[in-house]
C-alpha atoms as a PDB file:
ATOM      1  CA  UNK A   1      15.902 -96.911 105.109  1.00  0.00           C
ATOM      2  CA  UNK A   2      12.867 -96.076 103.039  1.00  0.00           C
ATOM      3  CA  UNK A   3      11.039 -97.336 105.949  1.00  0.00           C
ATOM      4  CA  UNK A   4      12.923 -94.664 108.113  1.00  0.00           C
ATOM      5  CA  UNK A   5      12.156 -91.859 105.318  1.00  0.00           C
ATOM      6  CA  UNK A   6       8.824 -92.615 105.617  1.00  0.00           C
ATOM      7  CA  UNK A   7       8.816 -92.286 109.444  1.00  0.00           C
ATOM      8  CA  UNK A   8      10.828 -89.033 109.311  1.00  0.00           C
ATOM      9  CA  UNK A   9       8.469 -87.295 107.063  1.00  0.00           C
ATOM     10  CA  UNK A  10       5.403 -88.600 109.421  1.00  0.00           C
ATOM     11  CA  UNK A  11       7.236 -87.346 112.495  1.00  0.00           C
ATOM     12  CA  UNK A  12       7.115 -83.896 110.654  1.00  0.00           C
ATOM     13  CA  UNK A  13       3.180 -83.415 110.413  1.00  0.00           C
ATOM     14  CA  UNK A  14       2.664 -85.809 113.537  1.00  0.00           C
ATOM     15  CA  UNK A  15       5.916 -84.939 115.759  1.00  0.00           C
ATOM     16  CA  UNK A  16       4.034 -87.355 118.939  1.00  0.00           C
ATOM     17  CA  UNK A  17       5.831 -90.175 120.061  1.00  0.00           C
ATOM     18  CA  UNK A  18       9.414 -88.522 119.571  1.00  0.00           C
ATOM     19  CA  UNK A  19      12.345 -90.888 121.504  1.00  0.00           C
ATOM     20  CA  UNK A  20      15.421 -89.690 122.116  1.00  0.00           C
ATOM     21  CA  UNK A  21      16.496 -93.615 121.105  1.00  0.00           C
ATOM     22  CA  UNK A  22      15.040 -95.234 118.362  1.00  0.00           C
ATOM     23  CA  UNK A  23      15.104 -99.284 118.226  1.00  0.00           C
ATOM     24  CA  UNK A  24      14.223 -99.780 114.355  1.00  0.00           C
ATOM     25  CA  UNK A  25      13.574-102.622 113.341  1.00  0.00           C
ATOM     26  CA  UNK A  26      14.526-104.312 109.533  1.00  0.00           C
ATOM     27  CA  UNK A  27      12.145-104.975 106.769  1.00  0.00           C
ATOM     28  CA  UNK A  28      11.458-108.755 106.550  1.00  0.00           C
ATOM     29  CA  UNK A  29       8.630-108.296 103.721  1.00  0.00           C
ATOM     30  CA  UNK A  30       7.546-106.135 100.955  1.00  0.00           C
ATOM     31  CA  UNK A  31       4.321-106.003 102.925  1.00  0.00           C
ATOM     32  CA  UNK A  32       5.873-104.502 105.792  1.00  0.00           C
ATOM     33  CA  UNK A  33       3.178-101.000 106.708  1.00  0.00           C
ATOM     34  CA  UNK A  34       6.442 -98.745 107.614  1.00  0.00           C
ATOM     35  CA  UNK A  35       7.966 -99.728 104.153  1.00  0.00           C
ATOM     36  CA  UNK A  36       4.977 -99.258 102.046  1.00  0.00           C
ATOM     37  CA  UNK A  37       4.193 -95.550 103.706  1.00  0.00           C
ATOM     38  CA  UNK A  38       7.806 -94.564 102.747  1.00  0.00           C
ATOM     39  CA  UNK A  39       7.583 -96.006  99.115  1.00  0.00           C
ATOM     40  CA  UNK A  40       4.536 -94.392  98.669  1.00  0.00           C
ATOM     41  CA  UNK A  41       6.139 -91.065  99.931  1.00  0.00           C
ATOM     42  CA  UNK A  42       8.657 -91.211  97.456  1.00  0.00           C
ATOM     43  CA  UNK A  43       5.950 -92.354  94.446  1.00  0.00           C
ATOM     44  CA  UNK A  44       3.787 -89.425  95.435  1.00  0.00           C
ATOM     45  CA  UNK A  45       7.128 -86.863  95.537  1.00  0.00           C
ATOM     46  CA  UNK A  46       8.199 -88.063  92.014  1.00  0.00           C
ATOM     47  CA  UNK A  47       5.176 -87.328  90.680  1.00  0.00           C
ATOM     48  CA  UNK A  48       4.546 -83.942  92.375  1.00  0.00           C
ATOM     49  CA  UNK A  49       7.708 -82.753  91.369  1.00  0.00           C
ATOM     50  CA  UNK A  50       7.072 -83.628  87.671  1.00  0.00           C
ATOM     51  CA  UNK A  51       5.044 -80.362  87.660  1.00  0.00           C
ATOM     52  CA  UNK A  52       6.691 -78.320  90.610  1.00  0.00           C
ATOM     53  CA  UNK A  53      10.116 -77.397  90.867  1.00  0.00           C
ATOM     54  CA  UNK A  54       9.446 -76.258  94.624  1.00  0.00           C
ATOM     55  CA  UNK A  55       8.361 -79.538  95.392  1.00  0.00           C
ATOM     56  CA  UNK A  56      11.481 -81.316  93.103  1.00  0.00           C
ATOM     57  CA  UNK A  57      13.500 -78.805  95.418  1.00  0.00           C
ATOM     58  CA  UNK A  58      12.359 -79.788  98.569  1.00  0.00           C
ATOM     59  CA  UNK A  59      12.927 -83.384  97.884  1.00  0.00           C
ATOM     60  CA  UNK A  60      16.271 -83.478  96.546  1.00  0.00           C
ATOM     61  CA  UNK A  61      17.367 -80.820  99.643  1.00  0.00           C
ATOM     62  CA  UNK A  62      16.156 -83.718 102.037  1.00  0.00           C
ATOM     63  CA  UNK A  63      17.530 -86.307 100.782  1.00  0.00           C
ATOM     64  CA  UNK A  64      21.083 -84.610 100.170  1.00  0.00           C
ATOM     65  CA  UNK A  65      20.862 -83.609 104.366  1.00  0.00           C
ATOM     66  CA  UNK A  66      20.044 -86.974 105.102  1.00  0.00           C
ATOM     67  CA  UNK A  67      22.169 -88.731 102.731  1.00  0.00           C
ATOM     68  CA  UNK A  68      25.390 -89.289 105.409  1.00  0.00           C
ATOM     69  CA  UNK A  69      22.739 -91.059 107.715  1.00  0.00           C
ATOM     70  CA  UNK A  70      21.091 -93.439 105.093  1.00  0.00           C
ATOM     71  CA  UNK A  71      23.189 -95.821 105.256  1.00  0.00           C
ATOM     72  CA  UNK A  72      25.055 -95.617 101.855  1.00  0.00           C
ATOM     73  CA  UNK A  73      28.493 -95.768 104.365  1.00  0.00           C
ATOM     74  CA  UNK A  74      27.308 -97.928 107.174  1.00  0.00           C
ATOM     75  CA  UNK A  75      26.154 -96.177 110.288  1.00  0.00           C
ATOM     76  CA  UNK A  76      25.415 -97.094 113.832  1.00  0.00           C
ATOM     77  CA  UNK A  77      22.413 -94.868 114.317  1.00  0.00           C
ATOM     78  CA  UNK A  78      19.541 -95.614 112.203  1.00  0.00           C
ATOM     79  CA  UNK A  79      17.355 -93.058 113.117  1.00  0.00           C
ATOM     80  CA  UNK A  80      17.471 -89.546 115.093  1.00  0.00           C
ATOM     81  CA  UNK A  81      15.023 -86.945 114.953  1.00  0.00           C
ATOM     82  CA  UNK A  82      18.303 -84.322 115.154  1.00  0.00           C
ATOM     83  CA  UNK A  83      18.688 -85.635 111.581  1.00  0.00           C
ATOM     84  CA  UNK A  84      15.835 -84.227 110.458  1.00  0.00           C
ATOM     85  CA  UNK A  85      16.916 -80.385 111.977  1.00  0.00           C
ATOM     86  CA  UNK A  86      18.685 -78.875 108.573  1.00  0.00           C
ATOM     87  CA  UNK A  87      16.909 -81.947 106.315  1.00  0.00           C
ATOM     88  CA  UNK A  88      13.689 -80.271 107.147  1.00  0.00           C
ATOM     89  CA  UNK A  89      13.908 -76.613 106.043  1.00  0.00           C
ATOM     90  CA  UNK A  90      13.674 -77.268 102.211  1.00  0.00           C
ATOM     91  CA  UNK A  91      10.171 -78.506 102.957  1.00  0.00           C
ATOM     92  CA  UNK A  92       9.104 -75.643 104.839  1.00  0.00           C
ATOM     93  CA  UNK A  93      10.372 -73.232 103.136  1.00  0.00           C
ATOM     94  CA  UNK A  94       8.900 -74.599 100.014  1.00  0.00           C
ATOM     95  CA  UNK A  95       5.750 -75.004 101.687  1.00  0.00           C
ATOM     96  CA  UNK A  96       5.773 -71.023 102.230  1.00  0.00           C
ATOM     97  CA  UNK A  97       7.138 -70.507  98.555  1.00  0.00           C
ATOM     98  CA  UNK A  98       4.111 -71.892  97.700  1.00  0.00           C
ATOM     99  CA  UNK A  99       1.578 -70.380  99.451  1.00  0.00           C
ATOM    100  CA  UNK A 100       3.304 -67.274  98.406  1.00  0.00           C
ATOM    101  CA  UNK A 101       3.207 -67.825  94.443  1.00  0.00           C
ATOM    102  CA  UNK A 102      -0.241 -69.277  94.401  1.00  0.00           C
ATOM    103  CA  UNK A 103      -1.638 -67.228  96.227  1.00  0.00           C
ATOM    104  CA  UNK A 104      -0.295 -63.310  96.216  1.00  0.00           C
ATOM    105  CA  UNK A 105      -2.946 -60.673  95.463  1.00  0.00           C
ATOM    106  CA  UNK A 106      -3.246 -59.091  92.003  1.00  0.00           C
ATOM    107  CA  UNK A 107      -2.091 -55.364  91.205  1.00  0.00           C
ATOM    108  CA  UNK A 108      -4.702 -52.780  92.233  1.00  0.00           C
ATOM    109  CA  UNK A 109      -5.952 -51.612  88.997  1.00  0.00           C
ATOM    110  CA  UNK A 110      -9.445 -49.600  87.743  1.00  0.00           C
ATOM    111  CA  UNK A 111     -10.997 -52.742  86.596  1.00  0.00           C
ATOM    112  CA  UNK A 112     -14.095 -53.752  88.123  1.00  0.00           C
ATOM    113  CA  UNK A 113     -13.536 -57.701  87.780  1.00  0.00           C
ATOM    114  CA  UNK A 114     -10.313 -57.257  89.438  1.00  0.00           C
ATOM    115  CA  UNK A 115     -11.972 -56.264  93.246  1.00  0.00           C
ATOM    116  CA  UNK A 116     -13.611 -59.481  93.965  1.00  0.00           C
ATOM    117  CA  UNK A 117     -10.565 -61.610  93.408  1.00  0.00           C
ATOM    118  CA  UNK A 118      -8.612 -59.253  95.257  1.00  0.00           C
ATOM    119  CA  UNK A 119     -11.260 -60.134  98.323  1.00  0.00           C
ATOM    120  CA  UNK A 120     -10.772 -63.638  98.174  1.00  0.00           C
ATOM    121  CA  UNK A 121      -7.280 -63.539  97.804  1.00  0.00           C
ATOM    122  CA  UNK A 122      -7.479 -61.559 101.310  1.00  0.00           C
ATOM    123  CA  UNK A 123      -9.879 -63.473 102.800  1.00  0.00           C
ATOM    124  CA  UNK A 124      -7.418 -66.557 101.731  1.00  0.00           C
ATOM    125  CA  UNK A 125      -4.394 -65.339 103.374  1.00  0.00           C
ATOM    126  CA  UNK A 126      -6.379 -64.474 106.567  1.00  0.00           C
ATOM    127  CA  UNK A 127      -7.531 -67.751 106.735  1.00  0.00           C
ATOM    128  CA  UNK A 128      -3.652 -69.395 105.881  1.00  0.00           C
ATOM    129  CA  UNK A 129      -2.341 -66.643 108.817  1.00  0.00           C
ATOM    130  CA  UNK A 130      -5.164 -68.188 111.594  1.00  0.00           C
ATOM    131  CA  UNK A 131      -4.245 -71.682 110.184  1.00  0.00           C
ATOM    132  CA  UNK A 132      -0.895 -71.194 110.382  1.00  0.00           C
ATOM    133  CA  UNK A 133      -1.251 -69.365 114.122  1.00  0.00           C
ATOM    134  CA  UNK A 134      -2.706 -72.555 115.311  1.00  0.00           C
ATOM    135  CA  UNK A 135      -0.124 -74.242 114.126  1.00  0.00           C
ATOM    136  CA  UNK A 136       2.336 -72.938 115.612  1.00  0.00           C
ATOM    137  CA  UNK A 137       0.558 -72.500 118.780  1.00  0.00           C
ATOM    138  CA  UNK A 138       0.250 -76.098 118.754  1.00  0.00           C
ATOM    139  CA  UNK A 139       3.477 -76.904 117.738  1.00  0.00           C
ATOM    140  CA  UNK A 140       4.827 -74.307 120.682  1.00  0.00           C
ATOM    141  CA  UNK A 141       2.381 -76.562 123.370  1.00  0.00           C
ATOM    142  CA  UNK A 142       4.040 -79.939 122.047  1.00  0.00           C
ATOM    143  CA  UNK A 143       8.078 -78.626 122.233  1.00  0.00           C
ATOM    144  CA  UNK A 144       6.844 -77.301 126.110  1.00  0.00           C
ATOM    145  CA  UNK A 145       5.620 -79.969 126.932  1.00  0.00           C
ATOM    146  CA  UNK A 146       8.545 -82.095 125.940  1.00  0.00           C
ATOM    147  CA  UNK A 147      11.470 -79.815 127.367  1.00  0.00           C
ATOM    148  CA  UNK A 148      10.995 -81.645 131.252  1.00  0.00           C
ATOM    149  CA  UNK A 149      11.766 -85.017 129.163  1.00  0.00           C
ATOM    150  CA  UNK A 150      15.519 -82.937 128.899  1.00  0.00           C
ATOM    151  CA  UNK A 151      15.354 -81.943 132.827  1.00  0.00           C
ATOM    152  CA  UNK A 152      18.234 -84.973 133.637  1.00  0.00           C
ATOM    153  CA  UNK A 153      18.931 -88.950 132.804  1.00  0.00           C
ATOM    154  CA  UNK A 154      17.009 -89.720 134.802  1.00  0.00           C
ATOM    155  CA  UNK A 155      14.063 -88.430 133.146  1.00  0.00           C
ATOM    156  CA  UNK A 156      15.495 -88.250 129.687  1.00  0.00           C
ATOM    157  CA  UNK A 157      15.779 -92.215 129.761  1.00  0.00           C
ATOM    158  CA  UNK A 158      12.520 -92.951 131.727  1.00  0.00           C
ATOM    159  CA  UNK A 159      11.098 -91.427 129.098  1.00  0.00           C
ATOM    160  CA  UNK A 160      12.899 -93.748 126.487  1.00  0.00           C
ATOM    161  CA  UNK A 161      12.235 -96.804 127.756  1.00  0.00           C
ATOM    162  CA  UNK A 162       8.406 -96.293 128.370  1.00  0.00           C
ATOM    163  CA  UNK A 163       7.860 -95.802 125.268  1.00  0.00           C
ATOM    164  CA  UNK A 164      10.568 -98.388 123.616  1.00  0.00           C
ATOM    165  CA  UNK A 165      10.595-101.182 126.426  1.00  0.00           C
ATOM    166  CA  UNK A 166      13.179-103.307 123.848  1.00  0.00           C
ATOM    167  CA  UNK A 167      15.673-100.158 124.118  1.00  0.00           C
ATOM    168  CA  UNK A 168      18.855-101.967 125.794  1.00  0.00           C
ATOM    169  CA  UNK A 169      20.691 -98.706 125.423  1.00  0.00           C
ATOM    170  CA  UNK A 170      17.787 -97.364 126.906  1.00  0.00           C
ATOM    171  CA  UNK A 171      17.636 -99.475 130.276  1.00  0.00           C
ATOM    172  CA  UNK A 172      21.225 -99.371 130.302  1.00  0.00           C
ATOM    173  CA  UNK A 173      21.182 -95.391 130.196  1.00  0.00           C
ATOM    174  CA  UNK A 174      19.010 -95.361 132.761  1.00  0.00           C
ATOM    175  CA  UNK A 175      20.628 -97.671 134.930  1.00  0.00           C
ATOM    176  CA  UNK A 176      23.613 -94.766 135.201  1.00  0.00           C
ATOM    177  CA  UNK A 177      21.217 -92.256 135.805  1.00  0.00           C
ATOM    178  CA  UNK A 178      20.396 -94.038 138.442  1.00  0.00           C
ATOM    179  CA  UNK A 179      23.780 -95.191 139.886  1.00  0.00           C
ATOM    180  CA  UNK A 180      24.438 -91.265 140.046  1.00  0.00           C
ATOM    181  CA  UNK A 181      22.004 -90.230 142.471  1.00  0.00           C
ATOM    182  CA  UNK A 182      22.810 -93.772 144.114  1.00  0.00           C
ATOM    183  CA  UNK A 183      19.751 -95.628 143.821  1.00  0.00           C
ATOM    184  CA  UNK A 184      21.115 -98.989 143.817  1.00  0.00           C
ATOM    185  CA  UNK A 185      18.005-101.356 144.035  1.00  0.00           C
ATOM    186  CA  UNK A 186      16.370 -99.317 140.766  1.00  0.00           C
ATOM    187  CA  UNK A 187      19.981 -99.605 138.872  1.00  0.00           C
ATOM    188  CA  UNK A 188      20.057-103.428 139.505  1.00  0.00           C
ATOM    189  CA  UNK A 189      16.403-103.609 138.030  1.00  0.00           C
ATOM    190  CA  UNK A 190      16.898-101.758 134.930  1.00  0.00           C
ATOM    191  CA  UNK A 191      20.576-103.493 134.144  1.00  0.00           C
ATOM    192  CA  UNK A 192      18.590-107.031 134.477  1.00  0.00           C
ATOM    193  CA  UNK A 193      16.583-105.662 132.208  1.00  0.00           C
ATOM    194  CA  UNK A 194      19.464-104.910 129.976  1.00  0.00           C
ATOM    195  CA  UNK A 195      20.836-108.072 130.138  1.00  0.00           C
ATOM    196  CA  UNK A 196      17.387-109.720 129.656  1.00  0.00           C
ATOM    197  CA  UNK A 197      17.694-107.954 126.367  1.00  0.00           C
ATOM    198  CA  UNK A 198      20.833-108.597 125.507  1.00  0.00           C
ATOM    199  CA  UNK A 199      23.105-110.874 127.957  1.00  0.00           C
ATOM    200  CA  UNK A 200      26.200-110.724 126.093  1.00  0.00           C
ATOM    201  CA  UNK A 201      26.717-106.798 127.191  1.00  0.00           C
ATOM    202  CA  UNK A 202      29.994-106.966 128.799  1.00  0.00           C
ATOM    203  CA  UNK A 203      29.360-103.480 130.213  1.00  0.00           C
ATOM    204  CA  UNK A 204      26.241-103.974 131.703  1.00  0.00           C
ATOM    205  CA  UNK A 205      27.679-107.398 133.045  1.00  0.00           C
ATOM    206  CA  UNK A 206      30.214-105.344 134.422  1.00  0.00           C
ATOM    207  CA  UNK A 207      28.141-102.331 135.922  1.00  0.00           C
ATOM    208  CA  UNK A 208      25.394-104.683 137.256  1.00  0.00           C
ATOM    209  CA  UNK A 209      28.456-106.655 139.176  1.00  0.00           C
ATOM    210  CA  UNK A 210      29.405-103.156 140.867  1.00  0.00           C
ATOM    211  CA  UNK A 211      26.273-102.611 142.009  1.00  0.00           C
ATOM    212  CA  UNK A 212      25.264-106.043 143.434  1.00  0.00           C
ATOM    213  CA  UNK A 213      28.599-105.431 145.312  1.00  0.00           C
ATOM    214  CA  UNK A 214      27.227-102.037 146.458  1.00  0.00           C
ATOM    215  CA  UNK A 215      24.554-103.251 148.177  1.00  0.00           C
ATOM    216  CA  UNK A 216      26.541-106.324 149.624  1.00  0.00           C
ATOM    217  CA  UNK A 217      25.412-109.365 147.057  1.00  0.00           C
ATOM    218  CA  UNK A 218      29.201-110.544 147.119  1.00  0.00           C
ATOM    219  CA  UNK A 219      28.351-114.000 145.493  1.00  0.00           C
ATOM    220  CA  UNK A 220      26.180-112.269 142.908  1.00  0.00           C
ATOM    221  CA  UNK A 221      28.332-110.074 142.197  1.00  0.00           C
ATOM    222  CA  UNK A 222      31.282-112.325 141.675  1.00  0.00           C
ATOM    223  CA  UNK A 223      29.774-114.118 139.016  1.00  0.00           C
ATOM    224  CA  UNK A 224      27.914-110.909 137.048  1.00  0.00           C
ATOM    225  CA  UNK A 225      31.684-109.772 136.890  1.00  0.00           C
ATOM    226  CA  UNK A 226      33.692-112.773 135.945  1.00  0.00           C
ATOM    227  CA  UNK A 227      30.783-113.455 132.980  1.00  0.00           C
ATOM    228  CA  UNK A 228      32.114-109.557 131.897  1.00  0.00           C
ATOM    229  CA  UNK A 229      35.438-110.217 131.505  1.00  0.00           C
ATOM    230  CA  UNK A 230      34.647-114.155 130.044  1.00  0.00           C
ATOM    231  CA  UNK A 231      33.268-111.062 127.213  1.00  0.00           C
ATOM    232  CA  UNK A 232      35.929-108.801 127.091  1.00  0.00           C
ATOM    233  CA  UNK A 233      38.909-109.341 129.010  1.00  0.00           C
ATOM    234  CA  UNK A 234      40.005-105.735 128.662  1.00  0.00           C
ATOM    235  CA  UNK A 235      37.598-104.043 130.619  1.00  0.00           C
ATOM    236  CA  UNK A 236      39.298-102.668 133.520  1.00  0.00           C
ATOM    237  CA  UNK A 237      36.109-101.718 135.436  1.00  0.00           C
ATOM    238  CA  UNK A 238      35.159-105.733 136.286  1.00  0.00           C
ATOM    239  CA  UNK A 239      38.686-106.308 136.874  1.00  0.00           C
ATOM    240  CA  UNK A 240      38.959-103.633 139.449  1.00  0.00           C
ATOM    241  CA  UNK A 241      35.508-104.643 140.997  1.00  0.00           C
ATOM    242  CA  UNK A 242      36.917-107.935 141.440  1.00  0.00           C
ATOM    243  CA  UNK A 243      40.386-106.897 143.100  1.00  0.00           C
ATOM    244  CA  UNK A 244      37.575-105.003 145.902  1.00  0.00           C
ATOM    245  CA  UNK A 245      35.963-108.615 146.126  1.00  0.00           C
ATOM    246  CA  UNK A 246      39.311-110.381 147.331  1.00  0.00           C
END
């Protein structure tokens, strides 16, 4: 999980690349890149905090939010970017306590010395409102650009699995997305895929059975749904595909 810090801290100066399913995988070695970027995350936040109590603040707020997701009780979901929604607003707001404190304008007063820091301290927070414009400007052009990802499954999981080929809920996802608008050769592709992944799926055994019989494969079909309930002889959905078969 300090790998996962690591990544959700990166994903909030570099939010590219977001997934709406993350396949994380463990830390085999102390070398390991994603492990070493989160340790050094933390190292760097310890220190900080040693001499700001914004910075202490913004730290402890984020790892409090995230603590019921860091695996402390075990969890299936190792990593979600909606995690990061409430976890995220002790950094930013002590990223504008900052900036505030550091760098407010002194008193108007008759002193002559006083003017010129006065200017910079304007000219400063001009330049901190343009910066901070751009940001968000930015920021505005990467969440519009993302919203079509949202538009329906179909999309949502296309999306998923181009950038995570390895995501079996992923394929599988998409697969249903698919079997709604009844696409039945492009549902059959991605739950081979699934099980190429992961052949013990007893679901996907199952749904990829329905849809070989869908489009006729009787034979096929037969076996993809017998193999599902050899996995779990509850599931009612290969046992009432096979009752259609006979």
């Amino acid at each position: 999980m300090t790998k996962v810090l690591g990544e959700y801290l990166r994903s909030l100066v570099w939010p590219l690349a977001l997934n709406n399913h993350y396949t994380e995988r463990g830390v085999t070695s102390l070398k390991d890149i994603g492990f070493l970027f989160g340790l050094i995350c933390i190292v760097v936040w310890v220190a900080v905090s040693w001499r700001s109590r914004w910075s202490l603040f913004a730290g402890v707020w984020f790892l409090i939010c995230l603590a019921p997701v860091l695996q402390l009780v075990s969890h299936p979901t190792l990593r979600a970017d909606r995690y990061l929604y409430v976890a995220a607003l002790g950094i930013f707001w002590t990223v504008a306590a900052g900036l505030w404190e550091g760098h407010s304008c002194p008193e108007r007063t008759s002193a002559s010395s006083v003017e010129p820091s006065r200017q910079e301290c304007r000219s400063h927070n001009r330049t901190c409102l343009v910066v901070g414009i751009v940001f968000a400007v930015g920021l505005l052009g990467l969440t519009w650009s993302r919203v079509p990802v949202w538009h329906d499954a179909r999309s949502l999981w296309s999306d998923c699995v181009a950038k995570n080929p390895n995501s079996v809920v992923g394929h599988f996802s998409l697969a249903g997305g698919y079997i709604r608008q009844r696409d039945w050769p492009a549902a059959e592709t991605e739950l081979r895929l699934t099980l190429a992944l992961r052949e013990g799926f007893a679901e996907a055994q199952a749904r990829l059975g329905g849809v070989l019989l869908m489009q006729g494969k009787r034979k096929e079909a037969r076996q993809h749904l017998q193999r599902a309930l050899e996995l779990d002889p509850s599931l009612s959905e290969a046992r009432e595909n096979l009752a259609l078969l006979q």
